[in-house]
C-alpha atoms as a PDB file:
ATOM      1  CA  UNK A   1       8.330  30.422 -35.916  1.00  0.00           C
ATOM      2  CA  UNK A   2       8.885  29.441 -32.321  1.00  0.00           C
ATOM      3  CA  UNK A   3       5.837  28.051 -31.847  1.00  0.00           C
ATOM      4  CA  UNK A   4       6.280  25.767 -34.983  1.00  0.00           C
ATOM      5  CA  UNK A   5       9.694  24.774 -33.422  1.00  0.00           C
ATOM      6  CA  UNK A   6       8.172  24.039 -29.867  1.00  0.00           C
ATOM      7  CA  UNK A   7       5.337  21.954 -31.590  1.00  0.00           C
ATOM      8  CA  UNK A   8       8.054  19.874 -33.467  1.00  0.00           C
ATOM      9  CA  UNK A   9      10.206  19.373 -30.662  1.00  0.00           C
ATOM     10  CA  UNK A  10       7.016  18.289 -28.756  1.00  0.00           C
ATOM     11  CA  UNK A  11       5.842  16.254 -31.496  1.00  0.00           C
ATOM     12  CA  UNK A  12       9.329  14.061 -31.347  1.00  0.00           C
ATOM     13  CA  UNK A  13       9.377  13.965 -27.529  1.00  0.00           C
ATOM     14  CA  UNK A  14       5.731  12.405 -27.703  1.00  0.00           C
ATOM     15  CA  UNK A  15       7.314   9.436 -30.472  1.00  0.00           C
ATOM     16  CA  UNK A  16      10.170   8.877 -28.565  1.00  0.00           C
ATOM     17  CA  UNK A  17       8.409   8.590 -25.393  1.00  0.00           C
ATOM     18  CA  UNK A  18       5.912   6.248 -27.802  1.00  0.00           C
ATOM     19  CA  UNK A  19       8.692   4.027 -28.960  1.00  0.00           C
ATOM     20  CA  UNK A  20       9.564   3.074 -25.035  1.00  0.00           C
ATOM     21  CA  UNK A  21       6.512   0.423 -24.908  1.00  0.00           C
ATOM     22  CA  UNK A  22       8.306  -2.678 -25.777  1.00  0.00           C
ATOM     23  CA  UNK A  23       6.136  -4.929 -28.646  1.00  0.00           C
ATOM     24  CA  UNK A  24       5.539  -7.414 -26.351  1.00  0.00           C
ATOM     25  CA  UNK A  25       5.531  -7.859 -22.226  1.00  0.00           C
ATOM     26  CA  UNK A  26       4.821 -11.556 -20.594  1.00  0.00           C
ATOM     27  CA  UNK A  27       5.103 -11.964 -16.834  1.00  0.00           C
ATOM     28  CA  UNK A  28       2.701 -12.288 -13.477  1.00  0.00           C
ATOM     29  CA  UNK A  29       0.288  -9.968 -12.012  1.00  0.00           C
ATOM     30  CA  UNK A  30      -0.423 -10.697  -8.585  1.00  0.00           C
ATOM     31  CA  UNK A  31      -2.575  -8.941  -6.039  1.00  0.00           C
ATOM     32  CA  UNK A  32      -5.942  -8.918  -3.772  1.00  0.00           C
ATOM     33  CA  UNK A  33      -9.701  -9.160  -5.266  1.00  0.00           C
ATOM     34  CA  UNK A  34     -11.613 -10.876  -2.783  1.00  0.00           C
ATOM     35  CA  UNK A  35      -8.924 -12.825  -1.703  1.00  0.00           C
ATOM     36  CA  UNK A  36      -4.843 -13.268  -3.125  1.00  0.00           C
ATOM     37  CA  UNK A  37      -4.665 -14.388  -6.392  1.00  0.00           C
ATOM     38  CA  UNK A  38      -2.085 -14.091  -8.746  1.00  0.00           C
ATOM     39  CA  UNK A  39      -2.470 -13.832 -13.382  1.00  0.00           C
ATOM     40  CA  UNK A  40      -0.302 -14.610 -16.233  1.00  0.00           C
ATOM     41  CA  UNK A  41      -0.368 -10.853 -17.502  1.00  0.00           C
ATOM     42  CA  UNK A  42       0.245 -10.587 -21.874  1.00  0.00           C
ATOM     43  CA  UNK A  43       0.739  -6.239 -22.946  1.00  0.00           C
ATOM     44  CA  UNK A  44       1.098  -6.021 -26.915  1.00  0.00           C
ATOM     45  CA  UNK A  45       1.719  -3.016 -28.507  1.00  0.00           C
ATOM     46  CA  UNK A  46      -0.822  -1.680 -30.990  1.00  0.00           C
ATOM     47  CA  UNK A  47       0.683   2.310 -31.680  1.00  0.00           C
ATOM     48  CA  UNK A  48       2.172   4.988 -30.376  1.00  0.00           C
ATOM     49  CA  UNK A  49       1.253   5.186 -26.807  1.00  0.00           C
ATOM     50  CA  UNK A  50      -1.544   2.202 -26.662  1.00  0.00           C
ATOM     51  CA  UNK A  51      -1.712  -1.127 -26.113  1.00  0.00           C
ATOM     52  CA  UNK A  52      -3.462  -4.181 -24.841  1.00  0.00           C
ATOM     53  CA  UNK A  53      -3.388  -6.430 -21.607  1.00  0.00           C
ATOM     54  CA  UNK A  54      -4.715  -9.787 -21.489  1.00  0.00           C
ATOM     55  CA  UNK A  55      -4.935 -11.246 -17.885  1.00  0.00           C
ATOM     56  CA  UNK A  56      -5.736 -15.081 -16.634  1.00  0.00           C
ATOM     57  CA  UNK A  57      -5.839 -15.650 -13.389  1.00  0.00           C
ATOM     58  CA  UNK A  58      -6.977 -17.286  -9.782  1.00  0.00           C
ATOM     59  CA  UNK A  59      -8.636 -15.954  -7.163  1.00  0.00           C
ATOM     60  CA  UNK A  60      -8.870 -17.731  -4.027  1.00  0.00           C
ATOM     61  CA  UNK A  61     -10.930 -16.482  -0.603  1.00  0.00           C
ATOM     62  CA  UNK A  62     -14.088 -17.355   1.949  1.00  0.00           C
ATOM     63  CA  UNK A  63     -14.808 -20.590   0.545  1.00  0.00           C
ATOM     64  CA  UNK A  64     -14.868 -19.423  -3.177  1.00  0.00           C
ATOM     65  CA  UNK A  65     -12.031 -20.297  -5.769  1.00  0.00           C
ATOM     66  CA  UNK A  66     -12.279 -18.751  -8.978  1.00  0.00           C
ATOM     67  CA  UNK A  67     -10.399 -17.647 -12.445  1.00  0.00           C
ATOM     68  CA  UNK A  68     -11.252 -15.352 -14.805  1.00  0.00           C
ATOM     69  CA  UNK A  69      -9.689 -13.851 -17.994  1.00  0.00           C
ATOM     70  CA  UNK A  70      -9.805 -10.586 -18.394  1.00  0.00           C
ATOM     71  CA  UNK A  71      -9.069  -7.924 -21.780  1.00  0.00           C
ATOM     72  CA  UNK A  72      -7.950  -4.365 -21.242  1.00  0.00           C
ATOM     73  CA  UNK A  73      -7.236  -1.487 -23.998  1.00  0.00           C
ATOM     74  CA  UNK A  74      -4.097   0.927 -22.306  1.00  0.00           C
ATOM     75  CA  UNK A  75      -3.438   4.487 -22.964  1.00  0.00           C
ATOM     76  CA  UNK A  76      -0.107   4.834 -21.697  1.00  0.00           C
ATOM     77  CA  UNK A  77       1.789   8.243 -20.699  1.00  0.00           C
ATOM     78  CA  UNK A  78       5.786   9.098 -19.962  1.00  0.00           C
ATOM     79  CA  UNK A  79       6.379  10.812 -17.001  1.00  0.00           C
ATOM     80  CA  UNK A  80      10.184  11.327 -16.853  1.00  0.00           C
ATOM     81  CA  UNK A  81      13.279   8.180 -17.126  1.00  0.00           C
ATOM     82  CA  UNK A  82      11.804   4.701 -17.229  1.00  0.00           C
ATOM     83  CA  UNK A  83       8.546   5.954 -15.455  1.00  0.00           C
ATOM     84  CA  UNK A  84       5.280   5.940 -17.146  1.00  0.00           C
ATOM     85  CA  UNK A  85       1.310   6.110 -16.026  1.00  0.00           C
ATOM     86  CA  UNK A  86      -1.408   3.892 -18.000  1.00  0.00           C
ATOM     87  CA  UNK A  87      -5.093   4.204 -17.710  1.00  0.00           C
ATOM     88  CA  UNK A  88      -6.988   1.323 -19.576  1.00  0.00           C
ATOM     89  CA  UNK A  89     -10.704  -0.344 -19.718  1.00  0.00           C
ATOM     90  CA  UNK A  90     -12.046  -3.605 -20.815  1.00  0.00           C
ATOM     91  CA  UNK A  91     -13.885  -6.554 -19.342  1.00  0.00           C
ATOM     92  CA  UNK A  92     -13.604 -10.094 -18.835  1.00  0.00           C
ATOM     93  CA  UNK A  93     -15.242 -13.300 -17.752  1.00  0.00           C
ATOM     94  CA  UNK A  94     -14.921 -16.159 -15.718  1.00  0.00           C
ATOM     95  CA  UNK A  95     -16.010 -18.900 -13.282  1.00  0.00           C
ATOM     96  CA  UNK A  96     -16.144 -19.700  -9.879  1.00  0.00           C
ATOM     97  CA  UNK A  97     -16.264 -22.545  -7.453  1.00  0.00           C
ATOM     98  CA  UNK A  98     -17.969 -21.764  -3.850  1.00  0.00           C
ATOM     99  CA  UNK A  99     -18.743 -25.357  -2.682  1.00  0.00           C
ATOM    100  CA  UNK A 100     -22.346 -26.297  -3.854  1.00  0.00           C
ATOM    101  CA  UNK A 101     -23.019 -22.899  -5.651  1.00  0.00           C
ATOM    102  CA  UNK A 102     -20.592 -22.345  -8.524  1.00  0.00           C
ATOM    103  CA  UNK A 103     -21.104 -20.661 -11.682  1.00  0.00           C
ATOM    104  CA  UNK A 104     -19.464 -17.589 -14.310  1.00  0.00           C
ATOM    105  CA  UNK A 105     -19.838 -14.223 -14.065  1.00  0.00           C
ATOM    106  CA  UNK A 106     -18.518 -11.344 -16.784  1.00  0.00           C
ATOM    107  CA  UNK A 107     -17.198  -7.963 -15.487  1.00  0.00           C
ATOM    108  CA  UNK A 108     -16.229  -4.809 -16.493  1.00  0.00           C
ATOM    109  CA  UNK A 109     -13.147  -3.146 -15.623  1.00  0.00           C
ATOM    110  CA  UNK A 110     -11.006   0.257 -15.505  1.00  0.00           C
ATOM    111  CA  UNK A 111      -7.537   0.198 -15.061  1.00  0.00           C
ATOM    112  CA  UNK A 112      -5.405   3.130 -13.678  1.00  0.00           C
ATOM    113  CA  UNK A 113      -1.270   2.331 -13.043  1.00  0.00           C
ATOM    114  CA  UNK A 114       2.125   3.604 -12.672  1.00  0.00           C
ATOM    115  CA  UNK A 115       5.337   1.238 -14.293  1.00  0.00           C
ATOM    116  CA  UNK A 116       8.893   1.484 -14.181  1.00  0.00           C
ATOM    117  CA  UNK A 117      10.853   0.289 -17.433  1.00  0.00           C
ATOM    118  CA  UNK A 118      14.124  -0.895 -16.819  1.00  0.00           C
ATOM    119  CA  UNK A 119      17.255  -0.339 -19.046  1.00  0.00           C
ATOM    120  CA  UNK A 120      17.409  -4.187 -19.098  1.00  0.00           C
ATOM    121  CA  UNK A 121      13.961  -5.810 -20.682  1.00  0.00           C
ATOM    122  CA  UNK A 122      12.052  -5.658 -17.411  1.00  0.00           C
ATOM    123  CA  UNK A 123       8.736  -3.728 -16.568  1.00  0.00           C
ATOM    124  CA  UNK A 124       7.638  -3.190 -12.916  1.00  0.00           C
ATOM    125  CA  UNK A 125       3.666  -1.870 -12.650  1.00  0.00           C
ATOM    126  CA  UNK A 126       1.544  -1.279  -9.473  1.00  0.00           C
ATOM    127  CA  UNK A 127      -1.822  -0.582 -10.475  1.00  0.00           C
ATOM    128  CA  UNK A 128      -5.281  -0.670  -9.239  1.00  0.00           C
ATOM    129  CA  UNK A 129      -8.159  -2.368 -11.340  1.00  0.00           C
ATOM    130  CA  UNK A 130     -12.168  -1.248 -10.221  1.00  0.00           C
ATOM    131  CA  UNK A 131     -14.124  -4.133 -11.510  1.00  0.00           C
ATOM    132  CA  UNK A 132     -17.866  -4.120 -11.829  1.00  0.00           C
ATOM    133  CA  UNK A 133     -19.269  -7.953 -11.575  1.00  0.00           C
ATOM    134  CA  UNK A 134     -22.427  -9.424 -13.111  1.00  0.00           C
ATOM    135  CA  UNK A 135     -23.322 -12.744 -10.840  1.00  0.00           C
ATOM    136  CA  UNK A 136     -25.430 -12.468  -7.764  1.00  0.00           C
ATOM    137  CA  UNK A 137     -23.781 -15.398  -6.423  1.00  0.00           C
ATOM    138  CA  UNK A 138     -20.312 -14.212  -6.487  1.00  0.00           C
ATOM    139  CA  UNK A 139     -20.007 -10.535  -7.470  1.00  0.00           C
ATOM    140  CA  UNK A 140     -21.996  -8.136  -8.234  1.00  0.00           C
ATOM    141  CA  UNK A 141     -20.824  -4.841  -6.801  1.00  0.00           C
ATOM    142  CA  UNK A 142     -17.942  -3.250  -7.156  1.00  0.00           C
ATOM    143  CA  UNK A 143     -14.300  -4.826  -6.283  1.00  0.00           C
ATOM    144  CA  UNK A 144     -11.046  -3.251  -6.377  1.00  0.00           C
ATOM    145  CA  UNK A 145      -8.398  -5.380  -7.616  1.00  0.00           C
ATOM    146  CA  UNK A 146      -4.891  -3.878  -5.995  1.00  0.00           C
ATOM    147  CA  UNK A 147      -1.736  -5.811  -7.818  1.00  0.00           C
ATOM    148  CA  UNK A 148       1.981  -5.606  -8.407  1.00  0.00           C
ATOM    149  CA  UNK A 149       2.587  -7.035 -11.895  1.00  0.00           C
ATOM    150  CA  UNK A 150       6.329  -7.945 -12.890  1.00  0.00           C
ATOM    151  CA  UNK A 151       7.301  -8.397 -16.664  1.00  0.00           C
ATOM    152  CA  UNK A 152       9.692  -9.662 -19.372  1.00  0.00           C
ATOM    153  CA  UNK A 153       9.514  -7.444 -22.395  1.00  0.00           C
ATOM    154  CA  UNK A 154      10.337  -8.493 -25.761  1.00  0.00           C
END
């Protein structure tokens, strides 16, 4: 009998916890990939404790400017209050401009993070993003994308 009561009380901890990622989250994601560069960063809520990102943004360094747009599937985990830890993967693609050489390149990323929610609709993340690119021109090793993202959740 106990350990059907733990499992229950465990079972409504985990949907409560679940019910803290708002539907929606719209801000800026901004960080250093080769150079500063800063996204418009979309999260929508799919269930329980997953969602998805959707990031579009610049990247400017050494002669090269480029954008990309990038897709990422989130498992997301409460730790205790407002604080909770995400690990995602996806990919993206984009296009660069590096003087007489420019071109697009896709990538593949992971996604590991730790965000504070607010008790006001506000979500502060830090994260760190390993991307794999597929261009010989521009990237095609592996680049870690280090970025403080700052949201409005609705």
């Amino acid at each position: 009998m106990k350990k059907i009561v733990f499992y229950l009380l465990l079972a409504a901890t985990t949907t409560a916890s679940a019910q803290t990622i708002s539907k929606n989250a719209l801000g800026l994601r901004v960080g250093d990939n080769d150079g500063f560069g800063g996204e418009i960063s979309y999260q929508r809520y799919l269930k329980e404790n997953n969602r998805l990102e959707f990031d579009l943004g610049f990247r400017s360094s050494n002669n090269v400017d480029a954008f990309k747009l990038v897709g990422l599937y989130q498992w997301v985990m409460p730790i205790d209050g407002g604080f909770n830890w995400y690990v995602g993967a996806g990919g993206g693609l984009g296009s660069f401009d590096a003087g007489e050489n420019d071109g697009t390149f896709a990538l593949v990323a992971g996604d590991l993070g730790i965000e504070y929610n607010f008790d006001f609709p506000l979500l502060l993340s830090l994260d760190i993003r390993p991307e794999l690119g597929f261009n010989d021109q521009f990237s095609n090793d592996l680049d870690l994308d280090i970025a403080l993202g700052i949201r409005y959740q609705f």
